[in-house]
Each structure stands twice: as C-alpha cells, then as structure tokens.
Protein backbone atom coordinates (compact mmCIF):
# COMPACT_ATOMS: atom_id res chain seq x y z
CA UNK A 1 5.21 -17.36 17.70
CA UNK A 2 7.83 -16.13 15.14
CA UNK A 3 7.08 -16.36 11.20
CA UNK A 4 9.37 -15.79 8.53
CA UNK A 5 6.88 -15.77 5.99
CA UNK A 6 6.36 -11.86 4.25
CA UNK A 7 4.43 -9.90 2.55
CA UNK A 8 3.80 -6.90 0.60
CA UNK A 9 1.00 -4.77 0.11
CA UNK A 10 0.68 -3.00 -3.58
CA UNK A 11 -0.85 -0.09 -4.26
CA UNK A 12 -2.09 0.15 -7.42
CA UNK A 13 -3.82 2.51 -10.18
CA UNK A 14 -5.62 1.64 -12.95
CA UNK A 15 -7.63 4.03 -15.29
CA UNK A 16 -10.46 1.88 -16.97
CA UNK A 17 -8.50 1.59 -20.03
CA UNK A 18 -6.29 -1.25 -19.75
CA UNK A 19 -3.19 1.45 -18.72
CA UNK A 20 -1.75 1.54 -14.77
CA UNK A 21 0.92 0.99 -12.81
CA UNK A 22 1.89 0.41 -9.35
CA UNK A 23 2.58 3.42 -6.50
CA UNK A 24 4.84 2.77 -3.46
CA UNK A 25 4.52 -0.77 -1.79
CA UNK A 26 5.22 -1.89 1.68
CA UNK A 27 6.83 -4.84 2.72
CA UNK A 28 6.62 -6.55 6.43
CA UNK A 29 9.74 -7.37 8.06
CA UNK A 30 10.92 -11.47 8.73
CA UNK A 31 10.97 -12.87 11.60
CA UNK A 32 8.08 -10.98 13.71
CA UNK A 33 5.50 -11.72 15.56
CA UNK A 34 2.64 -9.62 17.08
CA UNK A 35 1.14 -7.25 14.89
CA UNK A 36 3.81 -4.99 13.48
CA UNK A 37 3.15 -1.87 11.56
CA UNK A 38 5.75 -1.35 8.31
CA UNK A 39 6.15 1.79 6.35
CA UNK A 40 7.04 2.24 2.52
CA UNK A 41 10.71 1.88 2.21
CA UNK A 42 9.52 4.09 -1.29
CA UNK A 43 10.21 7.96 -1.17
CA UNK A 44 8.20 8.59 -4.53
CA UNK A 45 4.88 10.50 -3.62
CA UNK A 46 2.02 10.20 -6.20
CA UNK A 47 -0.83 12.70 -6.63
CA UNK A 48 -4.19 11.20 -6.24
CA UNK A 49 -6.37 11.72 -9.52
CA UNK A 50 -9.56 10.05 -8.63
CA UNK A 51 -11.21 11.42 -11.92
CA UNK A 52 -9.29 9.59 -13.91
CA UNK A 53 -7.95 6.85 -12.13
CA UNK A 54 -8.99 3.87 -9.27
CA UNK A 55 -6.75 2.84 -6.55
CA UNK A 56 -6.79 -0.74 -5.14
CA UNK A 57 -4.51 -2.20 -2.57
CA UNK A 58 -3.15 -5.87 -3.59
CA UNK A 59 -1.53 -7.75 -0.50
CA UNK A 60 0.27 -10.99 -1.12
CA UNK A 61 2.42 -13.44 0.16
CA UNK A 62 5.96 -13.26 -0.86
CA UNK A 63 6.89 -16.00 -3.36
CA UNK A 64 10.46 -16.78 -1.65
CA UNK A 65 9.04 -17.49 1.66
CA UNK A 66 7.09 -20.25 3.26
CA UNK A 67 3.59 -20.53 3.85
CA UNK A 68 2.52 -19.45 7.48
CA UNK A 69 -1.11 -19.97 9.31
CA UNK A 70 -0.03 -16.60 10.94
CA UNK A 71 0.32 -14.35 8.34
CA UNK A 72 -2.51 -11.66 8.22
CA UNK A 73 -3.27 -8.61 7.66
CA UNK A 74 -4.69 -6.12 9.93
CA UNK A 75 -5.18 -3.11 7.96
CA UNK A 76 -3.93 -0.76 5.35
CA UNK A 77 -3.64 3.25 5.77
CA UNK A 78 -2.14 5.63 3.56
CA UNK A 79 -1.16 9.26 4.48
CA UNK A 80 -2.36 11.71 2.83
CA UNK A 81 -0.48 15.53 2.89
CA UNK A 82 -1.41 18.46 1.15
CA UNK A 83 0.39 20.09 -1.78
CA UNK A 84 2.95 22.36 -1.19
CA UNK A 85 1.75 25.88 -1.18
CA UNK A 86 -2.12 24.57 -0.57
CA UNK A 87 -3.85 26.44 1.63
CA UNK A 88 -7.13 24.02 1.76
CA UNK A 89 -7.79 20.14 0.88
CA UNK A 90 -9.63 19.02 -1.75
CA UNK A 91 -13.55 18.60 -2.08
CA UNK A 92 -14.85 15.61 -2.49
CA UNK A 93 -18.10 15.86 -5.25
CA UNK A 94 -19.87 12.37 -5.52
C-alpha cells in the first residue's frame, strides 16, 4: 500500500542547561511504500561534543499530513567521518 503521510526525524542536542538546538533532520518522501531509506537534504555537518552535550533523535509525524496505520520507523543511523587532517578517531573514556 501507498501512504502519503511523512515524517521527519530530528536530531537534537541539548547540554543540561536548558540551551540546544537542532542538527540536520531527515524527512521521508510521500507517496511510498516499502521501507525506504531518506538522507538529510541538510549539508551542515556538526562536531560531536559528547562532554558537553546529549544527542537524542525526535521522529514525528508531519502536522500537514494525514494519519496512516503504516507509518513506522525502522531505524535511525548517522554517519560519522573523521576530521579533516585526522589521522585516528576518537577514544571513547566511560
């Protein structure tokens, strides 16, 4: 079946203080079916502070669209690429 019900998944910081802001979104196309994967449309990379800031990933409904028992979602990845010039990744210290 076809839906033309979308949605967008937010990705969103937040540093324990009341102060945040949203990174790059991604929207899914109308009038799909199957499972579909969708890339941000957003070319603004953000650098990953996890000292100082939490990341959460908000998916909702679109407001101008109808409601639709086949909306789900599946999964959420993000890419991850190393600075420019790095010659290692970070370590991860828990």
């Amino acid at each position: 079946m076809i839906t033309t019900t979308t949605s967008t998944a937010y990705f969103i910081l937040n540093d324990g203080k009341g102060n945040g802001g949203y990174t790059p979104s991604a929207k899914s196309p109308p009038n799909t079916s199957d499972y579909r994967q969708t890339n941000s449309t957003n070319n603004n990379p953000t650098t990953i502070d996890n000292q100082n800031y939490n990341y959460l990933v908000e998916w909702r409904k679109d407001p101008d669209t109808p409601d639709s028992p086949l909306l789900s979602l599946c999964g959420v990845r993000v890419a991850y690429y190393a600075p420019l010039g790095a010659v290692y990744l970070p370590v991860i210290v828990k």
